[in-house]
N, C-alpha and C. Protein backbone atom coordinates (compact mmCIF):
# COMPACT_ATOMS: atom_id res chain seq x y z
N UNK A 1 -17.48 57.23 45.42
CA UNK A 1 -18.63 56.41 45.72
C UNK A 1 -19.31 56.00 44.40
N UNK A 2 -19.92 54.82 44.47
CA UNK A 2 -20.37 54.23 43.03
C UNK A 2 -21.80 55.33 43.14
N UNK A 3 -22.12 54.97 41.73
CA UNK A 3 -23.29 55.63 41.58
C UNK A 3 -24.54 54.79 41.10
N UNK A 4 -25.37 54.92 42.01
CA UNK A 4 -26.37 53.91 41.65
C UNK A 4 -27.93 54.63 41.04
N UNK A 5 -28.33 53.55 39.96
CA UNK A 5 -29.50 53.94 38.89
C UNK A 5 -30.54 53.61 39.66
N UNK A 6 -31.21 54.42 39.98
CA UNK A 6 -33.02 53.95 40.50
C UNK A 6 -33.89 53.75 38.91
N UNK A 7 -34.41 52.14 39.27
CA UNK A 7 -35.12 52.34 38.44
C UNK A 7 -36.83 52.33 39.12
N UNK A 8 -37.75 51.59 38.58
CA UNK A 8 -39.16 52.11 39.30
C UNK A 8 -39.06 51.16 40.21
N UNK A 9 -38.46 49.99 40.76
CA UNK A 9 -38.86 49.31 41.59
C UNK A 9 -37.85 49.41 42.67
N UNK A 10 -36.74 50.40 42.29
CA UNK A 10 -35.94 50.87 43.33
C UNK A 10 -36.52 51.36 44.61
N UNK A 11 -36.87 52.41 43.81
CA UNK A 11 -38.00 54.18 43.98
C UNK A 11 -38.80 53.38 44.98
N UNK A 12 -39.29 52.28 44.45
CA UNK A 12 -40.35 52.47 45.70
C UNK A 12 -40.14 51.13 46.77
N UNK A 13 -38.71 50.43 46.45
CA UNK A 13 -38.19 50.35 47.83
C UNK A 13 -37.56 51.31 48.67
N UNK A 14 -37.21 52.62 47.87
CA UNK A 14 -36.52 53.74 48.67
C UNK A 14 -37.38 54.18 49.24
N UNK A 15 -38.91 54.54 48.88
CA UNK A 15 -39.32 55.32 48.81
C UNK A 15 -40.82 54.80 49.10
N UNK A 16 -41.30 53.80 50.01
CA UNK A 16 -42.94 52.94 49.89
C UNK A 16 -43.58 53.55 49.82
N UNK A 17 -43.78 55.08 50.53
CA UNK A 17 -44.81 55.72 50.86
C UNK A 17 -45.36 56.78 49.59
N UNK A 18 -44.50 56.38 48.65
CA UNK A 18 -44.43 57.12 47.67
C UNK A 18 -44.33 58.66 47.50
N UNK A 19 -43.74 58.99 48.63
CA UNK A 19 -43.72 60.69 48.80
C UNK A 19 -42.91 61.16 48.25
N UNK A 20 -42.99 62.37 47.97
CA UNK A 20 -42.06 63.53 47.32
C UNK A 20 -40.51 63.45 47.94
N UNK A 21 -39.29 64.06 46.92
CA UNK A 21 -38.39 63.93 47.74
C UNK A 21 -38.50 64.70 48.45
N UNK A 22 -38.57 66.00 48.35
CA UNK A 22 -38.55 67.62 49.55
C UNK A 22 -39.33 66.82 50.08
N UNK A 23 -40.31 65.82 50.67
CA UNK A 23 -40.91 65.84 52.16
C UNK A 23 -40.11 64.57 52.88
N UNK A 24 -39.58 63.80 51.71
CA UNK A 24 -38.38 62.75 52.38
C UNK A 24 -37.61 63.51 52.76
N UNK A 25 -36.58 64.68 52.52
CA UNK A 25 -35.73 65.26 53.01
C UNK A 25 -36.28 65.81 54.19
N UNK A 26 -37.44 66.54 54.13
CA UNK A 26 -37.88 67.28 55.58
C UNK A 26 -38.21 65.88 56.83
N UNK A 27 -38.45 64.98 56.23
CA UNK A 27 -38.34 63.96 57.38
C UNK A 27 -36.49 63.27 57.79
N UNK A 28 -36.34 63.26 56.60
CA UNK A 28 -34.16 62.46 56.58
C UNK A 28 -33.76 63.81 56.55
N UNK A 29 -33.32 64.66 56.99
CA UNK A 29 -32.35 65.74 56.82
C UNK A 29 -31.21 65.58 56.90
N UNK A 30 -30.83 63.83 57.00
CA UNK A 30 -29.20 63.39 56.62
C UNK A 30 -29.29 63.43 55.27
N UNK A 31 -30.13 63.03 54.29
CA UNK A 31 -29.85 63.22 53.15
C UNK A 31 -29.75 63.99 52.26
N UNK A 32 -30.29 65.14 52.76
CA UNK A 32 -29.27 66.36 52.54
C UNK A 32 -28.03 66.43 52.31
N UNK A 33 -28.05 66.57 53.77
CA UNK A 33 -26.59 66.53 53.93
C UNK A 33 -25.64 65.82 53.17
N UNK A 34 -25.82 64.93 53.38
CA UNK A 34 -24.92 63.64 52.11
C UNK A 34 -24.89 63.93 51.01
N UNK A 35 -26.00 65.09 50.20
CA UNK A 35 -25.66 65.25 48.94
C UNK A 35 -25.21 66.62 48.72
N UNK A 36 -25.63 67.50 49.67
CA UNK A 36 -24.63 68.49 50.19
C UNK A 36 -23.08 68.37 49.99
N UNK A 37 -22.74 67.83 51.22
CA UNK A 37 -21.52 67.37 51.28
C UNK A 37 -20.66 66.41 50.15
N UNK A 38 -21.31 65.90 49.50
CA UNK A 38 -21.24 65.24 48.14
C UNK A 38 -20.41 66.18 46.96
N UNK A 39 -21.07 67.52 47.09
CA UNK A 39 -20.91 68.40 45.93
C UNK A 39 -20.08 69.07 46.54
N UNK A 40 -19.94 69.38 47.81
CA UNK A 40 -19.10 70.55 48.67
C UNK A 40 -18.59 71.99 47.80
N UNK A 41 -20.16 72.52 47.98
CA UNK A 41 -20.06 73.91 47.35
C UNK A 41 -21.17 74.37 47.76
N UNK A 42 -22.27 74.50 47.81
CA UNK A 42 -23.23 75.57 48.65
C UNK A 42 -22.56 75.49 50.36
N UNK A 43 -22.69 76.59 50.99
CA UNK A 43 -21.71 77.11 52.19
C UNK A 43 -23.25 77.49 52.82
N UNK A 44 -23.87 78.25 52.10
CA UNK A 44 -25.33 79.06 52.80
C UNK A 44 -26.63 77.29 53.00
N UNK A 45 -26.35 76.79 51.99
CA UNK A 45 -27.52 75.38 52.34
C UNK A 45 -26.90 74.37 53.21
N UNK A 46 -25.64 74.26 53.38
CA UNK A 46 -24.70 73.74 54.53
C UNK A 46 -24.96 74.31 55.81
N UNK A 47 -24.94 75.32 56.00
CA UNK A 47 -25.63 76.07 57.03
C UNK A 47 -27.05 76.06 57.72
N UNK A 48 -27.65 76.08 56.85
CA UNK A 48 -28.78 75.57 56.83
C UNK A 48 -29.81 74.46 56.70
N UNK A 49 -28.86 73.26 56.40
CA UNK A 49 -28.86 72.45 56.97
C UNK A 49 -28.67 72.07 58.70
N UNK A 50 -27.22 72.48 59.23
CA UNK A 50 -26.91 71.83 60.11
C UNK A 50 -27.70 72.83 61.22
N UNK A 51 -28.68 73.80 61.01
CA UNK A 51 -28.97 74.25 61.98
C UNK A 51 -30.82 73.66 62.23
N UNK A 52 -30.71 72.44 61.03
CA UNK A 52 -32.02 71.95 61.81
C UNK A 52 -31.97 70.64 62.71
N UNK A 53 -30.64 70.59 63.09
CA UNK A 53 -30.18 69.93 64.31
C UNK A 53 -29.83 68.64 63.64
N UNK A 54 -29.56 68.29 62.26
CA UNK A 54 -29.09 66.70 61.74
C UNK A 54 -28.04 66.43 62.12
N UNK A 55 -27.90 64.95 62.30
CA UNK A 55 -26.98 64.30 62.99
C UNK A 55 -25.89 64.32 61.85
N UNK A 56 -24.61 65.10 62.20
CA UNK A 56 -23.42 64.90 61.55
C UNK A 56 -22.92 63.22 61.30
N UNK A 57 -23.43 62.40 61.93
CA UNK A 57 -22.91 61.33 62.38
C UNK A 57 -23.05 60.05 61.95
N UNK A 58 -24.59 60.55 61.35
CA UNK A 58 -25.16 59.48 61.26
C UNK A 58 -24.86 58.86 59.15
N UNK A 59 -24.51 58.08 59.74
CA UNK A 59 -23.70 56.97 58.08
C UNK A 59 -25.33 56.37 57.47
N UNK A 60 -25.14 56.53 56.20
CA UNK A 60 -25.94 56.29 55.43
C UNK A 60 -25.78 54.28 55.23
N UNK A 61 -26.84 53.87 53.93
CA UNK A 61 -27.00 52.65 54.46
C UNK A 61 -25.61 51.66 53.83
N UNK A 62 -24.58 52.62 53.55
CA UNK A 62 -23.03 51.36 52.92
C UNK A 62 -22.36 52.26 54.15
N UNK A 63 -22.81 52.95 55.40
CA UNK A 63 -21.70 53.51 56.53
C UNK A 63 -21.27 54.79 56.04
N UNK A 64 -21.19 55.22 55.20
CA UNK A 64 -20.60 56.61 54.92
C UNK A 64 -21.32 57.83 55.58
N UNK A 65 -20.59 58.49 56.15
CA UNK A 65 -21.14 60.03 56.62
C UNK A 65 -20.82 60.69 55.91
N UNK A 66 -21.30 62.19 56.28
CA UNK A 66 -21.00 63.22 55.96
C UNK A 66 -19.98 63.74 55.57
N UNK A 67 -18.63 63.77 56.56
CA UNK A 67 -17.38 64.16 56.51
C UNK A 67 -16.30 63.30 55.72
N UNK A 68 -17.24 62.24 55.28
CA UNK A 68 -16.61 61.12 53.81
C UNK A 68 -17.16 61.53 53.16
N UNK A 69 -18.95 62.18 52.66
CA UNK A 69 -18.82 62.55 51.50
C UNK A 69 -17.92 63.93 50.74
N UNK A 70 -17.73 64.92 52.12
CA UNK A 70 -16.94 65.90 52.04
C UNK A 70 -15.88 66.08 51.61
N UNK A 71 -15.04 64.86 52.21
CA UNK A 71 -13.69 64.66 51.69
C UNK A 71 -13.68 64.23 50.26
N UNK A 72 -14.59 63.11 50.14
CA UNK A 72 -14.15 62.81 48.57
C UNK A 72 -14.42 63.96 47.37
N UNK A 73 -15.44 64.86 48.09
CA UNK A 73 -15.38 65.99 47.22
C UNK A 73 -14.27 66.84 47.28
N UNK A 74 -13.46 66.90 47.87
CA UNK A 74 -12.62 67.56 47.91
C UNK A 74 -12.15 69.08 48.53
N UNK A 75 -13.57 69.03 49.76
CA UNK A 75 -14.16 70.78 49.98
C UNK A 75 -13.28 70.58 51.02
N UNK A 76 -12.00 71.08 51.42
CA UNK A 76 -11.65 71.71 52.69
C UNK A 76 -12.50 72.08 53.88
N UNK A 77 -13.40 73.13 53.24
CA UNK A 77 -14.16 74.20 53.78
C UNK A 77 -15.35 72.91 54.58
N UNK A 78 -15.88 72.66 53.87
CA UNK A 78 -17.08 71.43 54.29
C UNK A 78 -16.61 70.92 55.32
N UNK A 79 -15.17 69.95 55.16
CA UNK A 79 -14.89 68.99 55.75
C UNK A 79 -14.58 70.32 57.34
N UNK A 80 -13.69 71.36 57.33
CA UNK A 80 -13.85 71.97 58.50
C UNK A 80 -15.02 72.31 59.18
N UNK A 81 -15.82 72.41 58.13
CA UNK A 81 -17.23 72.94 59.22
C UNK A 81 -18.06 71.95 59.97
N UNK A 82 -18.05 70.59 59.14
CA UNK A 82 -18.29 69.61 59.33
C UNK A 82 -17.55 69.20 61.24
N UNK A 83 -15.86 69.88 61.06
CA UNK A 83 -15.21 69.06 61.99
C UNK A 83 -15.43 69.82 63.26
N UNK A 84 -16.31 71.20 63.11
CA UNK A 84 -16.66 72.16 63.97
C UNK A 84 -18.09 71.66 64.29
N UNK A 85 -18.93 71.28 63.59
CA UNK A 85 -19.86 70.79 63.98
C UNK A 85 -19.97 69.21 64.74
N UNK A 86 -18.23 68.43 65.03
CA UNK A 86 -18.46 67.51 65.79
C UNK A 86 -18.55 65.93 65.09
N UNK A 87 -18.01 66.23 64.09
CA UNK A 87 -17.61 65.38 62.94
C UNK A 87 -16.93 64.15 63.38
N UNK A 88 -17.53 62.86 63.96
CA UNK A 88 -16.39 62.28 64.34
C UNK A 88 -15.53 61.45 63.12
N UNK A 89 -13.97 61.83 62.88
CA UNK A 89 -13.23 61.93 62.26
C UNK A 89 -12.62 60.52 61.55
N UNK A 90 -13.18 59.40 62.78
CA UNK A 90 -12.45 57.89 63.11
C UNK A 90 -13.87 56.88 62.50
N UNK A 91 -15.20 57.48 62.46
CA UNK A 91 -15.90 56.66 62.17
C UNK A 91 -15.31 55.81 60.83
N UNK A 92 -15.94 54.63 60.89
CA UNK A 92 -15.89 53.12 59.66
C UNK A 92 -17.03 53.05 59.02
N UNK A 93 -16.90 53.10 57.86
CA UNK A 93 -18.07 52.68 56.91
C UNK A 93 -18.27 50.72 56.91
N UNK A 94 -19.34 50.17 56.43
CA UNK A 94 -19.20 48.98 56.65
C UNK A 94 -18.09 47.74 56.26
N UNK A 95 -17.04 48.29 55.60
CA UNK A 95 -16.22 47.90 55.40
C UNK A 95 -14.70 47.98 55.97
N UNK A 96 -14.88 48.95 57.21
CA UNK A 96 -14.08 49.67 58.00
C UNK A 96 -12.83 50.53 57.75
N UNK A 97 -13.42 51.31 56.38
CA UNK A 97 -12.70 52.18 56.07
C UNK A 97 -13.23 53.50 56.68
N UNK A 98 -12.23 54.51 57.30
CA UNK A 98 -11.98 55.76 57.68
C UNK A 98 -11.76 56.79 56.77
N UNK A 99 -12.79 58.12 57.28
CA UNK A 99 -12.45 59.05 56.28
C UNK A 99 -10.96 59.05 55.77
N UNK A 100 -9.84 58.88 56.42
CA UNK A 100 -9.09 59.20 56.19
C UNK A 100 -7.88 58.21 54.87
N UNK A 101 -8.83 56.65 55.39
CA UNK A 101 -8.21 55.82 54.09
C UNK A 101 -8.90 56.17 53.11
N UNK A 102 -10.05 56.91 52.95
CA UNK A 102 -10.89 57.75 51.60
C UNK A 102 -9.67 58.14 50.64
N UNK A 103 -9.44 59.23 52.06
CA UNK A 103 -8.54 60.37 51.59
C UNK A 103 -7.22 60.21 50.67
N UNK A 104 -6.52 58.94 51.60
CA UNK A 104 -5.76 58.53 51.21
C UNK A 104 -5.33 57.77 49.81
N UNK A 105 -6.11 56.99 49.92
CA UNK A 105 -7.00 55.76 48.50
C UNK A 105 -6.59 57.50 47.18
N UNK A 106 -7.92 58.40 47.04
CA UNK A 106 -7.38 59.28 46.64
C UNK A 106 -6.39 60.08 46.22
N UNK A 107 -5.48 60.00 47.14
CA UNK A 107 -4.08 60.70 47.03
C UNK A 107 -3.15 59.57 46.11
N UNK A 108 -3.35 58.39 46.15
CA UNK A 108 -2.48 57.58 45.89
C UNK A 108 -3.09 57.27 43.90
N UNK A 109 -4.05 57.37 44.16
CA UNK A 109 -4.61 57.42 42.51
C UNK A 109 -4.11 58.00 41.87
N UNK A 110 -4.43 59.42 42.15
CA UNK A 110 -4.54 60.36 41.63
C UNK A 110 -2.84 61.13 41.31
N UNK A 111 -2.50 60.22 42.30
CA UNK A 111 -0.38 60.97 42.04
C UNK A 111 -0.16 59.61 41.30
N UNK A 112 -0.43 58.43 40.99
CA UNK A 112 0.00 57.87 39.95
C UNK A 112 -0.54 58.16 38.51
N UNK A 113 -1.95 58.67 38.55
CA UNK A 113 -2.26 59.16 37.30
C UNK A 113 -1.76 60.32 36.98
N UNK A 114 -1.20 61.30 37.56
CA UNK A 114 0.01 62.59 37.54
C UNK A 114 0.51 61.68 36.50
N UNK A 115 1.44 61.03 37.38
CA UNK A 115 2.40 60.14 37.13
C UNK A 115 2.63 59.86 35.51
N UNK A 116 1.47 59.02 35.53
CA UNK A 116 1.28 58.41 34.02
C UNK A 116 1.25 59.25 33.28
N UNK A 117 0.93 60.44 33.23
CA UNK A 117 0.27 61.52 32.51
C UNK A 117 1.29 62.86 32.01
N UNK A 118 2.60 62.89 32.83
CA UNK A 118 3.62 63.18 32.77
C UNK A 118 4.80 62.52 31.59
N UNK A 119 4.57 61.32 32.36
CA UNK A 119 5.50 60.19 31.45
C UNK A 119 5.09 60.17 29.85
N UNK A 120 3.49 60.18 29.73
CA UNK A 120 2.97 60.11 28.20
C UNK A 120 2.96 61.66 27.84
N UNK A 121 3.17 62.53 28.47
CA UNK A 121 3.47 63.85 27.61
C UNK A 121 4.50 64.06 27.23
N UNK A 122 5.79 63.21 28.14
CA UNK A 122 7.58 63.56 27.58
C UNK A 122 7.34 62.87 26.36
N UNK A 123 6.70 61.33 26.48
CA UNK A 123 6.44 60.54 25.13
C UNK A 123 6.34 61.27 23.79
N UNK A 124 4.89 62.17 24.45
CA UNK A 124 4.17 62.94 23.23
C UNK A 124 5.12 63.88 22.29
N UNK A 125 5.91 64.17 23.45
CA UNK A 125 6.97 65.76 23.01
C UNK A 125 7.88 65.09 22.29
N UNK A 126 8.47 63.79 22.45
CA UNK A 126 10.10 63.34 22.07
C UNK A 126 9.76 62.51 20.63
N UNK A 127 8.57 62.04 20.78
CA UNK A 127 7.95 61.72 19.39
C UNK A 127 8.05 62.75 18.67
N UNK A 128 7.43 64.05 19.27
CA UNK A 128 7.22 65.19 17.47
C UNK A 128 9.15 65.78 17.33
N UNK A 129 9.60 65.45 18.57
CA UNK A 129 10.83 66.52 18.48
C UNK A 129 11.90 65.57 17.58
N UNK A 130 11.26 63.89 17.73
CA UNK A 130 12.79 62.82 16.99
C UNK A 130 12.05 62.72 15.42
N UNK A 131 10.50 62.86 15.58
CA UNK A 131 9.86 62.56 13.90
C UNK A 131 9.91 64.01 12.87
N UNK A 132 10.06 65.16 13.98
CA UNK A 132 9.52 66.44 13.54
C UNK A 132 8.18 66.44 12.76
N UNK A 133 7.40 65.80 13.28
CA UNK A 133 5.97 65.88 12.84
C UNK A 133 4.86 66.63 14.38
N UNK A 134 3.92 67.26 13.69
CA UNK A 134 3.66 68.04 15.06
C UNK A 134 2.33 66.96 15.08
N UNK A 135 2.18 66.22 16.19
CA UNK A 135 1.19 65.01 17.21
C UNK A 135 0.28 65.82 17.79
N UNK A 136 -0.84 65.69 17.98
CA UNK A 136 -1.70 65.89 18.99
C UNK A 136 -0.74 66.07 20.66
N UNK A 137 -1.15 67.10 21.22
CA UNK A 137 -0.65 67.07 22.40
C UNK A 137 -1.68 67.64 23.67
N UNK A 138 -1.21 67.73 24.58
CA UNK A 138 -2.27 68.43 25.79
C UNK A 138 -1.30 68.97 26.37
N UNK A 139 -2.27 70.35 27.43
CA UNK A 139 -1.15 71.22 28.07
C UNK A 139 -1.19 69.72 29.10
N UNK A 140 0.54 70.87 29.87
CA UNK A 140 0.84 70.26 30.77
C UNK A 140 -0.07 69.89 31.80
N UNK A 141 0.86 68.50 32.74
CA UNK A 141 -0.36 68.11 33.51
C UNK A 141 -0.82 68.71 34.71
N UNK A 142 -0.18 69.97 35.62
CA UNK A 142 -0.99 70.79 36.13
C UNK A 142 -1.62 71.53 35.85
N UNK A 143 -2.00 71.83 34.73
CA UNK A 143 -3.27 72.64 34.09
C UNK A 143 -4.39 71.63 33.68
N UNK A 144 -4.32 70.21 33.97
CA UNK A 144 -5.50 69.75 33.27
C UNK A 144 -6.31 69.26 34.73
N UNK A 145 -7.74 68.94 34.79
CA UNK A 145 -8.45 68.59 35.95
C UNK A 145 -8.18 67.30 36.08
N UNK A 146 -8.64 66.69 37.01
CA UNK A 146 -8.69 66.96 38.33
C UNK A 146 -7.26 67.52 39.19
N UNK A 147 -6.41 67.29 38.16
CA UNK A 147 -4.92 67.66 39.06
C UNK A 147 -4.33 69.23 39.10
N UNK A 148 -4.75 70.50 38.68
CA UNK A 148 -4.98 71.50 39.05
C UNK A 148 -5.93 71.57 40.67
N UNK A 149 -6.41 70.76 40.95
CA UNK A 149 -7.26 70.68 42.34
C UNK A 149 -6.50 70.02 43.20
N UNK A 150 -5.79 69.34 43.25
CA UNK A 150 -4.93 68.45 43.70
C UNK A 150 -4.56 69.19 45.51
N UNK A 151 -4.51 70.40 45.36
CA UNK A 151 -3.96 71.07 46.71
C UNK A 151 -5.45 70.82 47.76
N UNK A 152 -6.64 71.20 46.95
CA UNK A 152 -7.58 70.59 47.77
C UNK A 152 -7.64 69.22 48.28
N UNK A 153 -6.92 68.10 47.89
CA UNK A 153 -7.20 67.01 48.28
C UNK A 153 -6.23 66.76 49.59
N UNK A 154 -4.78 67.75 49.21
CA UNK A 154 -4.08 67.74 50.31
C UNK A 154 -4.06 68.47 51.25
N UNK A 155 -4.53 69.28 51.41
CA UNK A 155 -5.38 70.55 52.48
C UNK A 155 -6.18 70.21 53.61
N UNK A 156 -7.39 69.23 52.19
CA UNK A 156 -8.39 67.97 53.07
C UNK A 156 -8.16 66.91 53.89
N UNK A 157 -6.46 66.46 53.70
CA UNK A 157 -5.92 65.21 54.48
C UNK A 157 -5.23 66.42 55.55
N UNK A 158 -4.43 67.26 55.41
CA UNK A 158 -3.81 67.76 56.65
C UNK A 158 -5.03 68.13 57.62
N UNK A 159 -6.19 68.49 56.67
CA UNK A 159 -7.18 68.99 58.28
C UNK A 159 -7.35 67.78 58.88
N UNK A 160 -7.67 66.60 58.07
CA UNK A 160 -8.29 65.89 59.20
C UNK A 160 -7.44 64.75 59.36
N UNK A 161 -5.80 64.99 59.46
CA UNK A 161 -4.74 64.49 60.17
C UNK A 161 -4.39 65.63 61.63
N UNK A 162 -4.95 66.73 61.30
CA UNK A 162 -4.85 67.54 62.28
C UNK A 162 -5.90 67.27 63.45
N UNK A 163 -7.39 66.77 63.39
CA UNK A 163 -8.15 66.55 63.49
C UNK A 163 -8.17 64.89 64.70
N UNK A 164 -6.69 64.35 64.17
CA UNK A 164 -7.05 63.38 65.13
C UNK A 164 -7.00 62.09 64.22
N UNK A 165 -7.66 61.80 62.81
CA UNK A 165 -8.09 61.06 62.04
C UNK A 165 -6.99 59.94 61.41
N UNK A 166 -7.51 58.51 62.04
CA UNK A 166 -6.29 57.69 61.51
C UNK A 166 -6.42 56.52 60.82
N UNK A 167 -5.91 56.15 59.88
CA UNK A 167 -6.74 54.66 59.22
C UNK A 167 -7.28 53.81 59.65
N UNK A 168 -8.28 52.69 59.09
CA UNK A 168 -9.28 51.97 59.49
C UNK A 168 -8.07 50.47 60.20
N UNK A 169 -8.26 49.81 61.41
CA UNK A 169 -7.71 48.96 61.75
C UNK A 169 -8.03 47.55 61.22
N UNK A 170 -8.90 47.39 60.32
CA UNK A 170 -9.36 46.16 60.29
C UNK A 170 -10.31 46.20 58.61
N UNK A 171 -9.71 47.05 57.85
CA UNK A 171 -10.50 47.21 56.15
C UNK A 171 -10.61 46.23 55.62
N UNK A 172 -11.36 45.97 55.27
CA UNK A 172 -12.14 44.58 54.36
C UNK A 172 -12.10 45.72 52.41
N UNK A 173 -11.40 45.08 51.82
CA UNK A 173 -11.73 45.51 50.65
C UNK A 173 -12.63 43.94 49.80
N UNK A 174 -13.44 44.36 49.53
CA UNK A 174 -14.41 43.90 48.41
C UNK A 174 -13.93 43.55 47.25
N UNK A 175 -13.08 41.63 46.74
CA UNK A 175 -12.74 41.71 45.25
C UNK A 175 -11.09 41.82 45.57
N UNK A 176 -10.32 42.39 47.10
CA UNK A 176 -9.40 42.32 47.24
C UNK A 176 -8.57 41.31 47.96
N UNK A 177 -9.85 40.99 49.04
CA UNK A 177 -9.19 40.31 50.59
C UNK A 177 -9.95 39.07 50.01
């Protein structure tokens, strides 16, 4: 998800009443959640969240829920509790992408940047081994991030292929279509 800068005239279109965030949250308790699920790592404020009755469901203002911000974090755990709490799995963001083309979009990046990243380390190696000069190098590419995590992203697509969850019928990409 892009990340967007508030500046002061954001703030107080977000925000007219000019209130605190903790009392915006105690009134939106989706937005919590969304940034909860965003980070997918507190388990005890996840909890505590969903037991002040917030709508799992409800998509923020570009359509994204909960169980999309979950996934793109990469939390297994989230995205199951999420799918126990009633997660529906098929919702469309306004562009009618599905958690699951998230997921996917993801998977497909991220194994071509493997990819690339593989290919420029044989590079790196066959350079020092044909010049015998020792190059800058990096460990291999399952020890470096994000792709040491990589099993989380595929963990995250089997749950919520298990789940029911199937691509968007009708995706509008932005800049593409």
């Amino acid at each position: 998800m892009p990340v967007r800068i508030l500046d002061q005239k954001s703030v107080k279109d977000y925000f007219p009443e000019e209130k605190k965030f903790a009392e915006v949250l105690k009134e939106t308790p989706e937005m919590d959640l969304y940034y909860l699920c965003g980070i997918g790592k507190s388990h005890s404020r996840l909890e505590k969240c969903l037991k002040t009755k917030v709508d799992v469901n409800k998509p923020n203002e570009m359509g994204a829920t909960a169980l999309m911000f979950a996934a793109k974090a990469w939390s297994p755990s989230f995205v199951e509790r999420l799918l126990e709490a009633k997660a529906n799995v098929n919702a469309e963001d306004r562009y009618g992408a599905t958690v699951l083309d998230l997921v996917n979009d993801d998977v497909k990046f991220y194994e071509a940047q493997k990819r690339k990243e593989q290919e420029d380390c044989r590079r790196r190696r066959l350079a020092m081994e044909v010049s015998g000069q020792i190059l800058y190098d990096r460990p291999n590419v399952e020890e470096l991030e994000p792709f040491c995590d990589m099993d989380k992203l595929y963990k995250v697509k089997s749950v919520l292929e298990a789940a029911g969850s199937r691509p968007g019928e009708n995706r509008f990409r932005p800049g593409y279509d």
